[in-house]
N, C-alpha and C. Protein backbone atom coordinates (compact mmCIF):
# COMPACT_ATOMS: atom_id res chain seq x y z
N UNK A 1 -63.11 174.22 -39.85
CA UNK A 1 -62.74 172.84 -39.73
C UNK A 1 -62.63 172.50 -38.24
N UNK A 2 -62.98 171.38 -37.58
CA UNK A 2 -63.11 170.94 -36.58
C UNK A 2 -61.71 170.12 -36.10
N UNK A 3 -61.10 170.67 -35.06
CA UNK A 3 -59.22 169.96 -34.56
C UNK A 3 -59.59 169.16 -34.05
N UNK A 4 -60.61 169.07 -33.17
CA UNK A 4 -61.04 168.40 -31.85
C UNK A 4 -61.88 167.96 -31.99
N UNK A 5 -62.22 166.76 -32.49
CA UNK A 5 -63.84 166.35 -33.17
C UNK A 5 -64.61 166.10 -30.96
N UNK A 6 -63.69 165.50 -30.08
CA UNK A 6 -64.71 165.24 -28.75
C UNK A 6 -64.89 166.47 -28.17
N UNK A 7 -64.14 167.55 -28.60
CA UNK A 7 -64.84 168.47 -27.67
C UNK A 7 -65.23 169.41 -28.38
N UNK A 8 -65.68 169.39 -29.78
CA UNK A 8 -66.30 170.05 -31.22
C UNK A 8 -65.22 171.30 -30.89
N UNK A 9 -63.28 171.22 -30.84
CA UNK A 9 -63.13 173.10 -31.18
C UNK A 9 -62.99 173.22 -32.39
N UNK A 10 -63.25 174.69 -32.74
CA UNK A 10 -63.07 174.49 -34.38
C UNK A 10 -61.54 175.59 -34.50
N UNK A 11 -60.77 175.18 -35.72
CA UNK A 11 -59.69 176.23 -36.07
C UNK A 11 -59.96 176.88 -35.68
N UNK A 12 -61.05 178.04 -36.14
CA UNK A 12 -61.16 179.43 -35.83
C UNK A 12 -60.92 179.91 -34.05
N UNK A 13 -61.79 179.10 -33.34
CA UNK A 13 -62.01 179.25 -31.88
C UNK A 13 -60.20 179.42 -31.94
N UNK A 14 -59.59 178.21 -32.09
CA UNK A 14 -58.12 178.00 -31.45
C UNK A 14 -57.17 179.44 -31.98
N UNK A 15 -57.76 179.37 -33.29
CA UNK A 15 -56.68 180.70 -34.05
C UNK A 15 -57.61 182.14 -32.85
N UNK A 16 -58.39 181.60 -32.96
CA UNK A 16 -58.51 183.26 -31.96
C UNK A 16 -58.16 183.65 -30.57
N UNK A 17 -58.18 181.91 -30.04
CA UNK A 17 -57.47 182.13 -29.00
C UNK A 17 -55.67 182.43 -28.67
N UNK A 18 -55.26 181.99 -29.76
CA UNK A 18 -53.84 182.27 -29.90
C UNK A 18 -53.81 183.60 -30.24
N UNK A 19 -54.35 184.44 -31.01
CA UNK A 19 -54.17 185.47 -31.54
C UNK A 19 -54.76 186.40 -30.15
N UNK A 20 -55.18 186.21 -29.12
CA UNK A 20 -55.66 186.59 -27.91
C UNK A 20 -54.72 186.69 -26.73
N UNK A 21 -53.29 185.46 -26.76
CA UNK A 21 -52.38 185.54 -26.29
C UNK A 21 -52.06 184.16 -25.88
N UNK A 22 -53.38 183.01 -25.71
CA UNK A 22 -52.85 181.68 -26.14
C UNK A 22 -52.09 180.89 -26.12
N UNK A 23 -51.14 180.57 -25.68
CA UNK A 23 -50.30 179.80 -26.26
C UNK A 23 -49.95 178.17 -26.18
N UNK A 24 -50.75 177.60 -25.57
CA UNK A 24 -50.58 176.05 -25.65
C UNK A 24 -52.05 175.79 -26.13
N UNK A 25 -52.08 174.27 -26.52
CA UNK A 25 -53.57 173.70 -26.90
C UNK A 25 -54.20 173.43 -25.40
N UNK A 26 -53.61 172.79 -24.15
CA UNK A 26 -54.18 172.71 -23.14
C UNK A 26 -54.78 174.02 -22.58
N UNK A 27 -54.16 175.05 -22.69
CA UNK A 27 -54.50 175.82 -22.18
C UNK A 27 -56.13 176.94 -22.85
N UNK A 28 -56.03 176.60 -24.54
CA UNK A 28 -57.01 177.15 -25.16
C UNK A 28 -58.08 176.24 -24.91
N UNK A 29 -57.79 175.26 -24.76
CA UNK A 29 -58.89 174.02 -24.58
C UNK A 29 -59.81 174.25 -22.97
N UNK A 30 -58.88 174.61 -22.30
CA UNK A 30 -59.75 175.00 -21.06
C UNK A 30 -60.28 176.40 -21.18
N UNK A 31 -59.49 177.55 -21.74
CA UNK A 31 -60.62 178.73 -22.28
C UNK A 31 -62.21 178.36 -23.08
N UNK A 32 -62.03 177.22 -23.62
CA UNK A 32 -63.16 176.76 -24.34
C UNK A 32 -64.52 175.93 -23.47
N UNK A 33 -63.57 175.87 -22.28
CA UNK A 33 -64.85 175.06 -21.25
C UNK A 33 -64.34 173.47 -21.25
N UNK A 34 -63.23 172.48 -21.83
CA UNK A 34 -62.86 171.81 -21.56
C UNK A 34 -61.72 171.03 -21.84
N UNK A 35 -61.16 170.06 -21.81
CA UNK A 35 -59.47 169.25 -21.65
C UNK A 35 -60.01 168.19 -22.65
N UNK A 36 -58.27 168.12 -23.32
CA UNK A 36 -58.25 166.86 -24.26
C UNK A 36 -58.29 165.68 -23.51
N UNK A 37 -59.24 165.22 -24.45
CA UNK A 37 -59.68 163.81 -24.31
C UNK A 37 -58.94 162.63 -24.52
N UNK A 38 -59.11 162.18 -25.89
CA UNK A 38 -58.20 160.99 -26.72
C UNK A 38 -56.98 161.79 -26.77
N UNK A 39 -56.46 163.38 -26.98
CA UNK A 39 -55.70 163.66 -27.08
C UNK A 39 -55.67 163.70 -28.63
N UNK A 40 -55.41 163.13 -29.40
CA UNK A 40 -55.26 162.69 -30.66
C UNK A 40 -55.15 164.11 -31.43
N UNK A 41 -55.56 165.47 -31.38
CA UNK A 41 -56.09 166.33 -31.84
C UNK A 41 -54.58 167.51 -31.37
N UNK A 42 -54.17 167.24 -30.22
CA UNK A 42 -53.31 168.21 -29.47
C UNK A 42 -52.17 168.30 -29.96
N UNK A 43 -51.25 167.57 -31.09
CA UNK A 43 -50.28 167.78 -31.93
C UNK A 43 -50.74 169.06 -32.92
N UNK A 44 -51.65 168.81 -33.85
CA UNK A 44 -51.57 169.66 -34.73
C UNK A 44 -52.57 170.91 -34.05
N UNK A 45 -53.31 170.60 -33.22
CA UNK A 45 -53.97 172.12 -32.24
C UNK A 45 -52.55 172.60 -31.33
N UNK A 46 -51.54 172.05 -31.46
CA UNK A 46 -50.24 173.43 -30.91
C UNK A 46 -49.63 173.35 -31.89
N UNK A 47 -48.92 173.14 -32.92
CA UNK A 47 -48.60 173.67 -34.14
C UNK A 47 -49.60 174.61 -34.70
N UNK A 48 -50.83 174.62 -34.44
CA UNK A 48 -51.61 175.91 -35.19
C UNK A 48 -51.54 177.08 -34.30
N UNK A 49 -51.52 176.63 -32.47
CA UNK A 49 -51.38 177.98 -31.99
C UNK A 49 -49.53 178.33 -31.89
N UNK A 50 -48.76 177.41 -31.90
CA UNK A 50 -47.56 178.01 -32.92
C UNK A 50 -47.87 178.77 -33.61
N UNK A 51 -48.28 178.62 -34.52
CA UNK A 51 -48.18 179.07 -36.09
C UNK A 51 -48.66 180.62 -36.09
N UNK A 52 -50.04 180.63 -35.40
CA UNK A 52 -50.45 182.42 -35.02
C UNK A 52 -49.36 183.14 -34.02
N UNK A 53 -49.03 182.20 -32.70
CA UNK A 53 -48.41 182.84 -32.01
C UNK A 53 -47.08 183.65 -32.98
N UNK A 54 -46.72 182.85 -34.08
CA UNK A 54 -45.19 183.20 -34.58
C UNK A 54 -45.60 184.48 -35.70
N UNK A 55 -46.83 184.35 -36.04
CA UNK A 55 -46.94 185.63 -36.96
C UNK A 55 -47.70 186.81 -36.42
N UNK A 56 -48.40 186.31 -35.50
CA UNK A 56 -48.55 188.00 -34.39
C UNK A 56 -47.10 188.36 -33.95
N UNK A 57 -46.28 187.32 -33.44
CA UNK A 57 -45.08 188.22 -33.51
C UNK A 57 -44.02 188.95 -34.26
N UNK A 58 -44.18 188.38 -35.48
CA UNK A 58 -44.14 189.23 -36.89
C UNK A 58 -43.96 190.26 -37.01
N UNK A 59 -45.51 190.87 -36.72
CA UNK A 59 -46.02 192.10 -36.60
C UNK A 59 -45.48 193.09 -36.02
């Protein structure tokens, strides 16, 4: 599924970047080659790298 329809990231990219060590959407967004745009996308793209960050630490 696509978070970021302007800069095409998809879940997976973001969940792997969190699971990589990750931890903000700005910051996975520039591992990806670029910065939120409309923004619109960056609420629920850091609740998802929340969400890995909290269950790799689980582990």
């Amino acid at each position: 599924m696509y978070v970021c329809i302007c800069n095409r990231h998809r879940e997976c990219d973001l969940r792997d970047l969190a699971a990589g060590g990750a931890r903000s959407a700005e910051e996975a967004y520039s591992a990806l080659g670029g910065e939120p745009r409309c923004g619109r996308c960056l609420g629920f793209a850091q609740r998802l790298m929340d969400e890995v960050s909290a269950q790799a630490a689980r582990r």
